[in-house]
Every structure is written in C-alpha cells, then in structure tokens.
N, C-alpha and C. Protein backbone atom coordinates (compact mmCIF):
# COMPACT_ATOMS: atom_id res chain seq x y z
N UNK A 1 50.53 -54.36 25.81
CA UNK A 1 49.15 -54.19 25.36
C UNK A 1 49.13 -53.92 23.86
N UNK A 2 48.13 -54.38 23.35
CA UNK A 2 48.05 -54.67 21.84
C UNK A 2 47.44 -53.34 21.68
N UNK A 3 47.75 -52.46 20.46
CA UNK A 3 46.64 -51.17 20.37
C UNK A 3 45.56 -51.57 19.31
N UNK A 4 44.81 -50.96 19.99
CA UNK A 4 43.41 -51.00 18.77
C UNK A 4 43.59 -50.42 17.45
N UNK A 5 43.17 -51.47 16.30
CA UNK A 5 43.48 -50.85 15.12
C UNK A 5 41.73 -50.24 14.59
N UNK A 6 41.89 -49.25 13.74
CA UNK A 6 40.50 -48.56 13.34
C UNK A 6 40.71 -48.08 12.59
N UNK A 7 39.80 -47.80 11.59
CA UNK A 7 39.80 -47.00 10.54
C UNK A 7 39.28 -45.28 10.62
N UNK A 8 38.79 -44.43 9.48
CA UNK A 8 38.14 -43.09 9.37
C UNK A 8 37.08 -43.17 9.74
N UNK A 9 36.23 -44.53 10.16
CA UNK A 9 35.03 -44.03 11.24
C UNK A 9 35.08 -45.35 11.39
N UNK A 10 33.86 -45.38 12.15
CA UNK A 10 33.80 -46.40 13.53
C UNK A 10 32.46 -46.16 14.29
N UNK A 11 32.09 -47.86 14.95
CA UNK A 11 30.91 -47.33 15.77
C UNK A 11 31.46 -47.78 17.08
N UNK A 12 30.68 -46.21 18.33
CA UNK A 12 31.53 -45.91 19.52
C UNK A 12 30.41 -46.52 20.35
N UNK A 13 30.62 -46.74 21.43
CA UNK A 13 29.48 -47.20 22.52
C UNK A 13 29.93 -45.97 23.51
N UNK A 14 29.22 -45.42 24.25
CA UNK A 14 29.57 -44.71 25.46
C UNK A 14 28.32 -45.23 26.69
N UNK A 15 28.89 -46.48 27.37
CA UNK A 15 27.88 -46.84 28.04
C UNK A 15 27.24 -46.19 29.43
N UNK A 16 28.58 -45.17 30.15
CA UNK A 16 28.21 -44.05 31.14
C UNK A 16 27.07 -43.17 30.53
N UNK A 17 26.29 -43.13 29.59
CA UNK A 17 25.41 -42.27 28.85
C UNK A 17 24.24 -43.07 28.37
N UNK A 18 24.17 -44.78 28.39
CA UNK A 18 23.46 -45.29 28.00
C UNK A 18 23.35 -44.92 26.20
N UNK A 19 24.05 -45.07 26.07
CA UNK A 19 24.19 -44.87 24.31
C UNK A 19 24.96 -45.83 24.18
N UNK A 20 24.17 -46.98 23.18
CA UNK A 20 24.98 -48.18 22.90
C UNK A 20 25.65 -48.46 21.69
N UNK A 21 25.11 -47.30 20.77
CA UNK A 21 26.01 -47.11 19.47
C UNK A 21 25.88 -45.74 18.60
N UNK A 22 27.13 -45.08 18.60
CA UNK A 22 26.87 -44.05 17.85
C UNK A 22 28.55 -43.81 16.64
N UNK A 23 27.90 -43.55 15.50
CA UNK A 23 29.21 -43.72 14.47
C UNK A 23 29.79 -42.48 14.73
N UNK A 24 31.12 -42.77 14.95
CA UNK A 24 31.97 -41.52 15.15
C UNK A 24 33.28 -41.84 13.68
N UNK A 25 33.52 -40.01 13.51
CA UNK A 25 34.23 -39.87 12.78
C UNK A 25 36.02 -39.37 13.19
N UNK A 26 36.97 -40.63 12.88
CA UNK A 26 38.28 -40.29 13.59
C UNK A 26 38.98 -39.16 12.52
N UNK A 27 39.06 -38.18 13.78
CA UNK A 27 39.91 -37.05 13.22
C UNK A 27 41.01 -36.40 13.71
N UNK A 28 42.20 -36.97 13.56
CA UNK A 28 43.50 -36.37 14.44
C UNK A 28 43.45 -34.68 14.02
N UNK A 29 43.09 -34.17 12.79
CA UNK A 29 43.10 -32.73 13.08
C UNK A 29 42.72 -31.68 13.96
N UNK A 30 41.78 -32.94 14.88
CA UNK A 30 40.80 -32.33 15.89
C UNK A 30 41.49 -32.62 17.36
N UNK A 31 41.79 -31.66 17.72
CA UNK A 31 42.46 -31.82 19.26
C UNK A 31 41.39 -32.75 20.20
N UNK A 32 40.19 -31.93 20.23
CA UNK A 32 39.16 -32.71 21.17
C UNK A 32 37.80 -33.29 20.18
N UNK A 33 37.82 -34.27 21.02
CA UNK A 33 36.41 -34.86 20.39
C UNK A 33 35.34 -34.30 20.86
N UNK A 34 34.21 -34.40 19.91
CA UNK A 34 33.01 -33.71 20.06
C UNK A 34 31.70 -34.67 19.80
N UNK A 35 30.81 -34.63 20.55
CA UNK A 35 29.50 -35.32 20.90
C UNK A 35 28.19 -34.47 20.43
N UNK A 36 27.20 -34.89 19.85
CA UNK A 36 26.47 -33.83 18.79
C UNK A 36 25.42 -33.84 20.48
N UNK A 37 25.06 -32.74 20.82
CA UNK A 37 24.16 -32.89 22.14
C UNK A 37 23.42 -31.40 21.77
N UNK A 38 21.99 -31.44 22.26
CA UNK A 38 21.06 -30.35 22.31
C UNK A 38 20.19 -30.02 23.61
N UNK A 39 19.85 -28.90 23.77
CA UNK A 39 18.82 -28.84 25.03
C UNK A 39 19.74 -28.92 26.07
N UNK A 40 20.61 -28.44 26.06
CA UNK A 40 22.14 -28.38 26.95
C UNK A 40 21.68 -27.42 28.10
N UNK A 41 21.70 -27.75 29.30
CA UNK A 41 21.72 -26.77 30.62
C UNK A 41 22.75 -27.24 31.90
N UNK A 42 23.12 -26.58 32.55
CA UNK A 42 23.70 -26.97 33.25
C UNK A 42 23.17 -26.68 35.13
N UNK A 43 23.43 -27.42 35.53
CA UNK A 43 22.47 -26.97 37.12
C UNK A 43 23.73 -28.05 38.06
N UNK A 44 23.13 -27.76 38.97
CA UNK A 44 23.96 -27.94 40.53
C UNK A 44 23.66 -29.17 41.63
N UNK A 45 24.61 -29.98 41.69
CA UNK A 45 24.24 -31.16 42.75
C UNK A 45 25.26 -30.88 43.92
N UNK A 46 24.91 -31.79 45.00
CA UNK A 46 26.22 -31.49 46.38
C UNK A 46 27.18 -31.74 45.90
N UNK A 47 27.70 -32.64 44.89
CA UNK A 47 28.60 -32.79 43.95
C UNK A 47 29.24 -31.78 43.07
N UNK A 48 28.75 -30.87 42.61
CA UNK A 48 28.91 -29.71 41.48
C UNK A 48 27.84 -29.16 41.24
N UNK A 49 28.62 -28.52 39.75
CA UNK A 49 28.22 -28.41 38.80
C UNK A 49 27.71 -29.61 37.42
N UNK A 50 26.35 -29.83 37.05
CA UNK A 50 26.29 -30.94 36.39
C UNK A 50 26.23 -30.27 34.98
N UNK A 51 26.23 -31.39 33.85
CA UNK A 51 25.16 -31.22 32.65
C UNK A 51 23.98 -32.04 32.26
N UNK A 52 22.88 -31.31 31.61
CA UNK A 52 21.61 -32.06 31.63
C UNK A 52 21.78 -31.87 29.35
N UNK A 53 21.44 -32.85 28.67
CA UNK A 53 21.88 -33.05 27.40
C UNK A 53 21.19 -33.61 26.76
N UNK A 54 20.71 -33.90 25.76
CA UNK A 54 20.30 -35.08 24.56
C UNK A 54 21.08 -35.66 23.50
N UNK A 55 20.92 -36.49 23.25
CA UNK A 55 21.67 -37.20 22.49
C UNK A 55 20.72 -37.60 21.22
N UNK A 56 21.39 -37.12 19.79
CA UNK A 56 20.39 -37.95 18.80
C UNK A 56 21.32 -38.97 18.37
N UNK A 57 21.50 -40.11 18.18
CA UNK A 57 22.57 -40.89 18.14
C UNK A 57 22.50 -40.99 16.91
N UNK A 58 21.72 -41.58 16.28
CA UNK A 58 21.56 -41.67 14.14
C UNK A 58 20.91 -40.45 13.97
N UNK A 59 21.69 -40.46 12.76
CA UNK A 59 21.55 -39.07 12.30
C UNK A 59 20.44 -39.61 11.10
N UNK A 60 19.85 -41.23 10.70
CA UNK A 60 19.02 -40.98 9.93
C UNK A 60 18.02 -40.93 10.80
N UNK A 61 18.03 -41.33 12.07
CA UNK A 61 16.51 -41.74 13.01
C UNK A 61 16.85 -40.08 13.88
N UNK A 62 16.10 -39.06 13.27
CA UNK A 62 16.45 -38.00 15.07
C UNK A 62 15.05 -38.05 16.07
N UNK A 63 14.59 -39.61 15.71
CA UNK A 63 13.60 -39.24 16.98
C UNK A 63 13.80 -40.31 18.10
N UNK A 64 15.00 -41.23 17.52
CA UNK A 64 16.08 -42.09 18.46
C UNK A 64 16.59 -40.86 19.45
N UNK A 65 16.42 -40.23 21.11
CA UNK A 65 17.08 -39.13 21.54
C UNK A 65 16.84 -39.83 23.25
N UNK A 66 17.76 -39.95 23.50
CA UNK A 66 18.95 -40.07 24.93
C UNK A 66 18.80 -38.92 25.54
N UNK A 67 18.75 -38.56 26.90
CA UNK A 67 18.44 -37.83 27.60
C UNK A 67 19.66 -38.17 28.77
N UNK A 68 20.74 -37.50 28.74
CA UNK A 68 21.87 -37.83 29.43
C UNK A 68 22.28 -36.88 30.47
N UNK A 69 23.44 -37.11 31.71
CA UNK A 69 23.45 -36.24 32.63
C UNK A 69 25.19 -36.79 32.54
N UNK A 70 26.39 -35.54 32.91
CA UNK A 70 27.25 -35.60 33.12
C UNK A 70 27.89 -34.38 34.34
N UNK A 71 28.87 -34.91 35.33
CA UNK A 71 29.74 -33.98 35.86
C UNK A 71 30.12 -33.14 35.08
N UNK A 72 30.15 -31.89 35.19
CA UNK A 72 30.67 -30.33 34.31
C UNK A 72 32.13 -30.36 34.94
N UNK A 73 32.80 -30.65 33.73
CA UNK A 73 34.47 -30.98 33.73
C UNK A 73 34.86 -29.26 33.57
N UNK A 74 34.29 -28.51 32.62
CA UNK A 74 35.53 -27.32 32.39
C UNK A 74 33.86 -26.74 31.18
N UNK A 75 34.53 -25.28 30.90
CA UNK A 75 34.03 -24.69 29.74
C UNK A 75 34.92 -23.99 28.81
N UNK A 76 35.28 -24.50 27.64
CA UNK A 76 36.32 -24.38 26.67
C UNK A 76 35.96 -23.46 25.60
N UNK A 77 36.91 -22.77 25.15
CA UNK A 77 36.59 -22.34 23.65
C UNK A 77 37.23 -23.14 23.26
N UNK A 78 36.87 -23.46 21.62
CA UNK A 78 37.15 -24.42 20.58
C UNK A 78 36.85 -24.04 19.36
N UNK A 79 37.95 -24.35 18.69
CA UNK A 79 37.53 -23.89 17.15
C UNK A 79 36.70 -24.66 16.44
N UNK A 80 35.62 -24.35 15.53
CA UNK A 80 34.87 -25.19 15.14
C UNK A 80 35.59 -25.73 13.50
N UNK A 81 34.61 -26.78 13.24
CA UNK A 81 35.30 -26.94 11.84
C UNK A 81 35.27 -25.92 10.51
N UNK A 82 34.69 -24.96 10.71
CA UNK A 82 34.50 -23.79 10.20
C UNK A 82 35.28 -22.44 10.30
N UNK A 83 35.95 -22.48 11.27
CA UNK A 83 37.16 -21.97 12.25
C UNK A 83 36.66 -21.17 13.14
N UNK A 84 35.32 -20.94 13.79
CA UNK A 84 34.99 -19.89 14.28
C UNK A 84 35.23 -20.34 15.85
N UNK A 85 35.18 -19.72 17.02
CA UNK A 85 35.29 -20.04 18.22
C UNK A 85 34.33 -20.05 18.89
N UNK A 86 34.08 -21.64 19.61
CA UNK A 86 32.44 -21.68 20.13
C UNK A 86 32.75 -22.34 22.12
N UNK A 87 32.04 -21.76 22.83
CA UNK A 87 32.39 -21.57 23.87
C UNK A 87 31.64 -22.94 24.21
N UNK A 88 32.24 -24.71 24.65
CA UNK A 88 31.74 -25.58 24.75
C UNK A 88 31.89 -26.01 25.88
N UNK A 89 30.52 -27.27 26.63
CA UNK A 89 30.69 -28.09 27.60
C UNK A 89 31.53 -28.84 27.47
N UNK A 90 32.60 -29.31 28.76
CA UNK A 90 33.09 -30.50 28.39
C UNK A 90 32.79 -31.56 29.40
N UNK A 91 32.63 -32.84 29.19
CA UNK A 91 32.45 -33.58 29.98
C UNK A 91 33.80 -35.19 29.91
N UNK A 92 33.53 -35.97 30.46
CA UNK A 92 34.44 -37.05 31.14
C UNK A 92 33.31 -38.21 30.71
N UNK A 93 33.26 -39.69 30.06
CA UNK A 93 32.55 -40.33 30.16
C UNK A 93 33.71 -41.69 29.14
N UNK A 94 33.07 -42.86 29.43
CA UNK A 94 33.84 -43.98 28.99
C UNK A 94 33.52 -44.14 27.43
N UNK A 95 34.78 -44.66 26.78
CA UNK A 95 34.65 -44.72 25.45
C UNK A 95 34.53 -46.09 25.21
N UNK A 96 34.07 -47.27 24.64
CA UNK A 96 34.10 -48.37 24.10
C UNK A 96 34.39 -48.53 22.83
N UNK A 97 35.32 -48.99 21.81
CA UNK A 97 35.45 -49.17 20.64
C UNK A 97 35.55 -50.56 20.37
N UNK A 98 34.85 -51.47 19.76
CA UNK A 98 35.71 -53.03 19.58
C UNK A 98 35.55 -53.54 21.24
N UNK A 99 36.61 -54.13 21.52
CA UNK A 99 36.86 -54.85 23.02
C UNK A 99 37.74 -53.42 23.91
N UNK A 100 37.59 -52.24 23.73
CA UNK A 100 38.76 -51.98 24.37
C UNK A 100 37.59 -50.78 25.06
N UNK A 101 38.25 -50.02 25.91
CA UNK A 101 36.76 -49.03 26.63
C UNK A 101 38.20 -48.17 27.53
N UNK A 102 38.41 -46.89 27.14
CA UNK A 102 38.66 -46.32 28.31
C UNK A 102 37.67 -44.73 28.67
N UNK A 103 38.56 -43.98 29.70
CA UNK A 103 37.74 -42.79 29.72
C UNK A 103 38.44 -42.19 28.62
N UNK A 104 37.47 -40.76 28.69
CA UNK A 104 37.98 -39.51 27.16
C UNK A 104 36.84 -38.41 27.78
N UNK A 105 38.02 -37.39 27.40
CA UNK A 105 36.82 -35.80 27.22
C UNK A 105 36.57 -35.38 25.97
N UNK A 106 35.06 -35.46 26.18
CA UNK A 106 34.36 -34.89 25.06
C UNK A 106 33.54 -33.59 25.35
N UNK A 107 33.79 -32.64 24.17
CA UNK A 107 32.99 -31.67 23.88
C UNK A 107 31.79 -31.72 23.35
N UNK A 108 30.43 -30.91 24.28
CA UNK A 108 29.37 -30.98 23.71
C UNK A 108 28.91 -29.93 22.87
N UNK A 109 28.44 -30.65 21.39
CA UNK A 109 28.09 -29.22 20.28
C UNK A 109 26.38 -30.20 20.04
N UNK A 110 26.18 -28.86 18.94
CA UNK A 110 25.26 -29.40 18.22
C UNK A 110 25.78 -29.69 16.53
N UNK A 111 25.74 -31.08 16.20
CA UNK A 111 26.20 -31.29 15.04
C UNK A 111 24.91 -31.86 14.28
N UNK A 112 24.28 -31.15 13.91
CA UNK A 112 22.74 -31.69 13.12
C UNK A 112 22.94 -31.09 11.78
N UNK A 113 24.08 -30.47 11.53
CA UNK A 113 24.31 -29.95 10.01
C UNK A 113 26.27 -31.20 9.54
N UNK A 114 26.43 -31.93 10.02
CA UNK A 114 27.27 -32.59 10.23
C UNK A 114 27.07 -34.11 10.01
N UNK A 115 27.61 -34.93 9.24
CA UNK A 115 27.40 -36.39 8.70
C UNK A 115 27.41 -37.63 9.70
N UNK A 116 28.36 -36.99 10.85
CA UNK A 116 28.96 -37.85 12.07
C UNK A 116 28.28 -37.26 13.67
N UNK A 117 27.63 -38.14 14.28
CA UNK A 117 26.98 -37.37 15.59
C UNK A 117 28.56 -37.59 16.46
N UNK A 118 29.36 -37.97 16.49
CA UNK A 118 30.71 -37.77 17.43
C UNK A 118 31.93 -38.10 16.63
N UNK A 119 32.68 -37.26 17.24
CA UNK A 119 34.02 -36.75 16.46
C UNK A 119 35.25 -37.35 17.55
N UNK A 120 35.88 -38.12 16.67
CA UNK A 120 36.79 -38.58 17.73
C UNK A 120 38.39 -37.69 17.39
N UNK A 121 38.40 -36.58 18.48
CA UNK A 121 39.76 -36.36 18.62
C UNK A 121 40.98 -36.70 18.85
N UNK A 122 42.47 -36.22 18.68
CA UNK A 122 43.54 -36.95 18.96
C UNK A 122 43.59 -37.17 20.25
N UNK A 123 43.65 -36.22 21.08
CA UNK A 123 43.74 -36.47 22.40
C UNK A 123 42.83 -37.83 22.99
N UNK A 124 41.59 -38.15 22.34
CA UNK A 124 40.91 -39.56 22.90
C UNK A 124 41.88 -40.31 22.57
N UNK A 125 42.67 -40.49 20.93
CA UNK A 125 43.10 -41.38 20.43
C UNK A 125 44.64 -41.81 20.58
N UNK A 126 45.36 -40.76 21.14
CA UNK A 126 46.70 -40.86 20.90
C UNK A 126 47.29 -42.00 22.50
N UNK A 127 47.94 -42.71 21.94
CA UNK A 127 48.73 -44.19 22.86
C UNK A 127 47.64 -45.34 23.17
N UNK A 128 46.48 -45.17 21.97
CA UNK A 128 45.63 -46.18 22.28
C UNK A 128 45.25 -46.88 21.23
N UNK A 129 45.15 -46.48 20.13
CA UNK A 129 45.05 -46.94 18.48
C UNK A 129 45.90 -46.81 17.25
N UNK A 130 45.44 -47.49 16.59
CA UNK A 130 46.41 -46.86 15.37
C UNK A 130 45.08 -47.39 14.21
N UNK A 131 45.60 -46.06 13.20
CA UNK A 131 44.34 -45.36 12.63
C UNK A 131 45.10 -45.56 11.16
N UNK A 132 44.34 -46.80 10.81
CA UNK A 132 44.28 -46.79 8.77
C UNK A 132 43.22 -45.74 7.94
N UNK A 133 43.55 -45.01 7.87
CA UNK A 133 42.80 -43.60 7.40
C UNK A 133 42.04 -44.16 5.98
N UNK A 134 42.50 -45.37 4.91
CA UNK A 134 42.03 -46.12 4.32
C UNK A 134 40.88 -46.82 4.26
N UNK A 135 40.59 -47.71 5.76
CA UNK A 135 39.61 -48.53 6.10
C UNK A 135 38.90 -47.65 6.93
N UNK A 136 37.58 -48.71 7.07
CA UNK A 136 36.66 -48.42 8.09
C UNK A 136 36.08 -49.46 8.83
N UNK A 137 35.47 -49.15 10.24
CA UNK A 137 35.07 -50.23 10.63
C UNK A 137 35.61 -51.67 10.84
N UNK A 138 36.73 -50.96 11.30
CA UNK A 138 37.93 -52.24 11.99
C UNK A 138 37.78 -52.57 12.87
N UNK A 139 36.90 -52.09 13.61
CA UNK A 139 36.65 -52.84 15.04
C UNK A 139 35.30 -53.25 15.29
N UNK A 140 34.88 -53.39 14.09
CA UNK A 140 33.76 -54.26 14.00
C UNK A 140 31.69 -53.33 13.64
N UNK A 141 31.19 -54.24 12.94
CA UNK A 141 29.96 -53.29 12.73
C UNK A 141 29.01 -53.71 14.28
N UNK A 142 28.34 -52.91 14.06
CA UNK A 142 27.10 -53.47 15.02
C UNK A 142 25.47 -53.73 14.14
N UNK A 143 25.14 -54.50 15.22
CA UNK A 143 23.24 -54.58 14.60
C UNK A 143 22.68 -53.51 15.51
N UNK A 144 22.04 -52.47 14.82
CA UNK A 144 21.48 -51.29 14.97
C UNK A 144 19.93 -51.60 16.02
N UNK A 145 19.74 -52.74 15.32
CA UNK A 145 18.14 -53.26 15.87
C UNK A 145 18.25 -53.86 17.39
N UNK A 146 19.87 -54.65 17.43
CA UNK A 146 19.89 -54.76 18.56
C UNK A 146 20.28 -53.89 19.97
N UNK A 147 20.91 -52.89 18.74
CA UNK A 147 21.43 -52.00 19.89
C UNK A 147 20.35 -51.07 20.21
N UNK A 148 19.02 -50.36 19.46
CA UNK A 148 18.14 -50.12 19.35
C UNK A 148 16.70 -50.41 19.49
N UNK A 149 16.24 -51.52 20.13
CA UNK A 149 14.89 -52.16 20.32
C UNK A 149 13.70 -51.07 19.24
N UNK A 150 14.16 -50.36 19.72
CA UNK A 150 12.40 -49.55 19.27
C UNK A 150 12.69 -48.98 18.34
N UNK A 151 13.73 -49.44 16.98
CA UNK A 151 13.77 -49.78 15.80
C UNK A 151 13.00 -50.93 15.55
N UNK A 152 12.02 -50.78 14.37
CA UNK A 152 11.05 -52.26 13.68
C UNK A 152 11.35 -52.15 12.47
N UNK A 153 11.24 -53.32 11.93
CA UNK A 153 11.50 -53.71 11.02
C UNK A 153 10.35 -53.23 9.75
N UNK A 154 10.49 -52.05 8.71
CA UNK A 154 9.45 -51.59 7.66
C UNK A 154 8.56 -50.83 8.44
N UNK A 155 9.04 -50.73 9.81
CA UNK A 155 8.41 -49.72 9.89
C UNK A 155 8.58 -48.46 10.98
N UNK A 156 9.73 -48.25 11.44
CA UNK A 156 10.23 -47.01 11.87
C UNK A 156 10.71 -47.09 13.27
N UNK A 157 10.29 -45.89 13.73
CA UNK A 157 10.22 -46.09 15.31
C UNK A 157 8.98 -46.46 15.92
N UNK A 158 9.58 -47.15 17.02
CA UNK A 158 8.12 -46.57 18.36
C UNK A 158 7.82 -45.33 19.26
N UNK A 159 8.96 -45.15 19.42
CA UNK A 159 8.78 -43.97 19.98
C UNK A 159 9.29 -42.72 19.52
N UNK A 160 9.39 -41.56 20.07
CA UNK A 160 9.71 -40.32 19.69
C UNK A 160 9.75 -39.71 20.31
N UNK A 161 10.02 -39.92 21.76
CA UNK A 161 10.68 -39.51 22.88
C UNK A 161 11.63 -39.92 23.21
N UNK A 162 12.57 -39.08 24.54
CA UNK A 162 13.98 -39.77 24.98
C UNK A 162 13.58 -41.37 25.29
N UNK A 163 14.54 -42.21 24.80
CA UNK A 163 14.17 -43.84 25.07
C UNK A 163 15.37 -43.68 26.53
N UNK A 164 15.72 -42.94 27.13
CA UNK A 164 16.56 -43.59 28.32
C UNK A 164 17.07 -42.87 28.85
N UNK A 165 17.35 -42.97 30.05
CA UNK A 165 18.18 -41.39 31.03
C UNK A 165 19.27 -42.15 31.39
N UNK A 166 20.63 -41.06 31.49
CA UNK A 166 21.58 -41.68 31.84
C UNK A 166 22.26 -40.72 32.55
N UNK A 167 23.26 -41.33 33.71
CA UNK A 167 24.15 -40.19 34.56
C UNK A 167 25.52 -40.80 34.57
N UNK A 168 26.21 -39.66 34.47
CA UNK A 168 27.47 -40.38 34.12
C UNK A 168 27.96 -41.23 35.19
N UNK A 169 27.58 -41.35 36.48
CA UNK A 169 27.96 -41.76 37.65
C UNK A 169 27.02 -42.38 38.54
N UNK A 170 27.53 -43.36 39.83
CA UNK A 170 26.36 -43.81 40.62
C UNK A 170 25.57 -42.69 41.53
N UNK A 171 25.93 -41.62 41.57
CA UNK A 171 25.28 -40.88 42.51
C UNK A 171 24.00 -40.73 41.47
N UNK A 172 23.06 -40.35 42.68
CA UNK A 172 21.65 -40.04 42.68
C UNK A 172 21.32 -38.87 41.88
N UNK A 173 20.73 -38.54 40.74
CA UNK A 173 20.03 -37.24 40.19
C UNK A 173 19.67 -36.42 40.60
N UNK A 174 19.01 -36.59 41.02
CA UNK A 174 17.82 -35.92 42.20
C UNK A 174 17.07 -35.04 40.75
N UNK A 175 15.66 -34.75 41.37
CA UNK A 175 15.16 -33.92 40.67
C UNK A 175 14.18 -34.98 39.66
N UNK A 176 13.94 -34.16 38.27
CA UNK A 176 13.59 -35.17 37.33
C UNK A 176 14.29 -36.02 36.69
N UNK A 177 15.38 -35.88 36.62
CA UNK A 177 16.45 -36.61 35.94
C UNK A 177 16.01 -38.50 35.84
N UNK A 178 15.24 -39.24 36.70
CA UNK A 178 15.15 -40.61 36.68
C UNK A 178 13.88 -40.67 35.78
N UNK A 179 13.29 -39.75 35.38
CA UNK A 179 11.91 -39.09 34.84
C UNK A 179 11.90 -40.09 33.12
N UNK A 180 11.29 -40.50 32.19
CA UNK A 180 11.38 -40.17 30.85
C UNK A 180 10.47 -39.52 29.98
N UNK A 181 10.81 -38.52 29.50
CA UNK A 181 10.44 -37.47 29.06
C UNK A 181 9.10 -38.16 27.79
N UNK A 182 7.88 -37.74 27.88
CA UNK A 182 6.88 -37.94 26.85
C UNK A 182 6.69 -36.90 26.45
C-alpha cells in the first residue's frame, strides 16, 4: 500500500458526521487529534453512552454549524496547547484525506480562539502518511461551494442554523436528534 503524502494542513472530510470539508492542521507534537465542537452533552441510548455536538467547520463562515451525534469512546485528560489539562470527549469516526479514509479518535474541544477547526494528531497519522512539513495541500484542494450549497456567491449564507444532523452510526437516534435545529 502506497502511503498518503500531505503536507502542514490539509482539507479532511469526516463523512460519519456529515462534514464534507474541514481544514485540519497536521501536528505530530500532538498525540491526539482534536475536533473544534460546542454545545457538547452527553446522554444515553440502549447502546451507551452517546455525544450530542456542533460542528463550525470554517472558521471564516461560524454560521456554517453541523449538529453531530457520536458513540462516547472514553473521557481523557489532555494537555492543551497552552499546557493546561482539559478533561475531553473522545469519540471514533472515519477520516477521509485525498482517496484514502480510515477510522481515528478524535478529541472534542472548543477551538474558536484557534486558526484550524481540527488538529490532526500522530496517533491518526502514524503508518498511514508521510508528512512534508514544507507543503500544503497534497492531497488536493476542494470547492467549498460544492461542498457547501448554502454558500452563494457575493453573498453569504442562507442559513444560520445547523445545515445537517449526523450519527456516527446506522442505529436510530431516537429523540430529537433527526430534528434540524431553527
């Protein structure tokens, strides 16, 4: 198997989340990767423990916001990039980069003071890429408009609510979760 080559950032798809593009920043200093998410709760299916999340995916559009649901993998402390220790969700969901897609655990923070809405850690990255710390965007750009519909052209958004609910899995929500939030 050929490894994926990439540069210091990159745009990620995580399609278990219905997020079809979000620029992540590759950082081997970072053990785990981190996902910028807000409005974080966690509640209970016959299945588990879940998480209920938002997603702002561009950090120039924050009224682009994803309304996502994941299995509750673990609750971690983690050092932040600041060094302080922040007690985080973690979840399990598929990574897409370029042609290649596997799973990865990601940590959920809030990164709204931060340049990159997801942080790609070593652990996503290690026996799967190789990383020109030089370049960027080796595995290709995307069209924002297409990955985005309710981006227009001169003139903003349409909406300003969650555009989409997503669960990390085929089981059923239950509850409001199939709901979209106005």
């Amino acid at each position: 198997m050929t490894e994926l080559k990439i540069g210091w950032k990159e745009w990620v798809s995580l399609p278990d989340l219905k997020i079809p593009a979000i620029k992540a920043k590759v950082d081997t200093g970072a053990r785990t990767s981190a996902l910028h998410a807000t409005r974080i709760t966690v509640f209970t299916k016959p299945s588990g423990r879940w998480v209920r999340y938002f997603v702002r995916p561009l950090r120039k559009k924050p009224e682009i916001e994803i309304k996502c649901e994941s299995k509750l993998l673990d609750r971690r402390d983690i050092k932040n990039s600041g060094g302080q220790v922040e007690s985080r969700y973690i979840i399990e969901t598929t990574v897409v980069i370029g042609e290649s897609k596997w799973l990865a655990t990601l940590s959920l923070t809030s990164r709204d003071d931060m340049l990159f809405r997801m942080l790609l850690g070593r652990t996503t990255l290690i026996d799967k890429v190789i990383i020109y710390p030089g370049e960027k965007y080796l595995a290709g750009k995307v069209k924002l408009r297409k990955c985005y519909p309710e981006l227009r052209v001169g003139q903003g958004l349409r909406k300003k609510t969650p555009v989409s609910v997503a669960k990390a899995d085929n089981e059923g929500a239950g509850g409001d979760a199939n709901e979209n939030y106005n």
